[in-house]
Each structure stands twice: as C-alpha cells, then as structure tokens.
Protein backbone atom coordinates (compact mmCIF):
# COMPACT_ATOMS: atom_id res chain seq x y z
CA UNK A 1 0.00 0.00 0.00
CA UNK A 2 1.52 3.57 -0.95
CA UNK A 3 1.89 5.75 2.04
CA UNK A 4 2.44 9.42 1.48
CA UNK A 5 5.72 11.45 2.52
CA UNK A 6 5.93 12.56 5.30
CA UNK A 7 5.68 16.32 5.89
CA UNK A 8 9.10 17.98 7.26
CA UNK A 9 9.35 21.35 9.09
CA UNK A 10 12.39 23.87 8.14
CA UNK A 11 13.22 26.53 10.49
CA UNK A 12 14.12 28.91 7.64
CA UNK A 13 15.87 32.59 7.56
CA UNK A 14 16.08 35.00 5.02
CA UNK A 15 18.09 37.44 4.89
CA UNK A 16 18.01 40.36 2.50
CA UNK A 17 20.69 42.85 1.11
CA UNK A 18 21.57 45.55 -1.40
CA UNK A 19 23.09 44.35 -4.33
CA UNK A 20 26.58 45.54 -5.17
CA UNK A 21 25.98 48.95 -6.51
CA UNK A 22 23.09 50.19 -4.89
CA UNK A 23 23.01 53.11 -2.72
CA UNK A 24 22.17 51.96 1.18
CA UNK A 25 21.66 55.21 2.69
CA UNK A 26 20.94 53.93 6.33
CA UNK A 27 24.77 52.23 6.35
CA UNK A 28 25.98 54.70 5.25
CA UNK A 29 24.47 57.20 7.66
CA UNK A 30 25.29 54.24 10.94
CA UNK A 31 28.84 54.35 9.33
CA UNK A 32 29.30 58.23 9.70
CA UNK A 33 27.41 58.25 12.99
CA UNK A 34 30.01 55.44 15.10
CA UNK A 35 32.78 57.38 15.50
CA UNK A 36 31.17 60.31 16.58
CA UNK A 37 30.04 57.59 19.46
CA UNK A 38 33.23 56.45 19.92
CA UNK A 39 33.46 53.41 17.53
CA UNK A 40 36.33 53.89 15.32
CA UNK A 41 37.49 51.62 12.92
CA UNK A 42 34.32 50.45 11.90
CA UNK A 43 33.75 50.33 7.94
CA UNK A 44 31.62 48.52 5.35
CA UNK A 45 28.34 49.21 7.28
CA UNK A 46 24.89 47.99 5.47
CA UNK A 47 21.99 47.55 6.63
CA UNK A 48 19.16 45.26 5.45
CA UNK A 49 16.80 43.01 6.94
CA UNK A 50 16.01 39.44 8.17
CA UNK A 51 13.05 37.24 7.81
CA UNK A 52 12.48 34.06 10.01
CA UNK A 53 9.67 31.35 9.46
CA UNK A 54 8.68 27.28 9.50
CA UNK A 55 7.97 26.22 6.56
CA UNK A 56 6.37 22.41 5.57
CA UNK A 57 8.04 20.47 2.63
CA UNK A 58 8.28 16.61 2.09
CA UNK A 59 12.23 17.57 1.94
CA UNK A 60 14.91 20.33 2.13
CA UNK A 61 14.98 20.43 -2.01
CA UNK A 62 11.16 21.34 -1.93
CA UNK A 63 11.43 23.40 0.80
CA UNK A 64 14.46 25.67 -1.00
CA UNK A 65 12.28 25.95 -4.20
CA UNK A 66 9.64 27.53 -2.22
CA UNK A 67 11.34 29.88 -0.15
CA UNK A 68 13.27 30.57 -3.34
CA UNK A 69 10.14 31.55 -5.16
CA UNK A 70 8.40 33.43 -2.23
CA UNK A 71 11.67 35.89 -2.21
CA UNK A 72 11.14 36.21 -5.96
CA UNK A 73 7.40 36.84 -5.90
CA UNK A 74 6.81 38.68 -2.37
CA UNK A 75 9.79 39.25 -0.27
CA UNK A 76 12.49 40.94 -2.11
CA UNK A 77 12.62 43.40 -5.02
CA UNK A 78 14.93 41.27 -7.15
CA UNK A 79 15.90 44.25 -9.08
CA UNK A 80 18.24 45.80 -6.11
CA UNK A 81 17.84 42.79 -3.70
CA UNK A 82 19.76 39.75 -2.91
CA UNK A 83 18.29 37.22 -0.52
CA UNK A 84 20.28 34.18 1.33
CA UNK A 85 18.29 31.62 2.48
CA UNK A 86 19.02 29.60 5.66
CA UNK A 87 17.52 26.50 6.12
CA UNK A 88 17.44 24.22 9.38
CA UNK A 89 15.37 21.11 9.99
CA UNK A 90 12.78 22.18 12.65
C-alpha cells in the first residue's frame, strides 16, 4: 500500500541585502554616525533586513524551491535585492 511522505518542518531565515551597486543610505548614515560615538574603525556598514519562518516540505529540495520563489514573488525586489536563504530542519 503507498503511504504518502511525510511532511518535514524547516526553520528557515532570510536574509536580504543591497546588491553591489546600490546606494544603502541607512549604512551609510550608521557608518558616519560610530565614531562620533566612539566606535572607530568600523567600515563597510549595510543595513538590510532578516526574515524568520517554519515552513512544511516533504524535503529540504522542496522546501528551498519555495522559499526561493516566495523571495522572488513577495519578499524581495529582485531588481536591487539579494536574498540568502538559511535552512534548518525544525
């Protein structure tokens, strides 16, 4: 008798950044801000931001596709965004 897979959980984080190129005001403005508060020697500041969810998938393969294609569609602007996607077996 065929059973179906069995659904797997994936702790997953996104994270999104600038691509190469594109003006990130907010580092920039952090950057010039730090020593002024006493941090010196800090450089290459950028700022972007971080997504965390579960997501179901009969494996980590499916579970990448999907993520892949929810950054595409919804979470990043893929025109000046990069995402990296973390995932973790919940």
């Amino acid at each position: 008798m065929w059973e179906p897979e069995a659904v797997k959980k994936f702790n997953v984080l996104v994270e999104v950044t600038l691509q190469p190129g594109i003006l990130d005001p907010q580092g920039t403005t952090i950057e010039r801000s730090l020593p002024h508060l006493g941090f010196d020697g800090i450089s290459g500041v950028t700022v972007g931001k971080a997504i965390r969810f579960t997501c179901e998938a009969a494996d980590e393969g499916a579970a990448r596709g999907e993520v892949e294609e929810l950054c595409k569609r919804f979470l990043t602007n893929p025109v000046i965004e990069d995402a990296t996607i973390t995932l973790e077996r919940a």
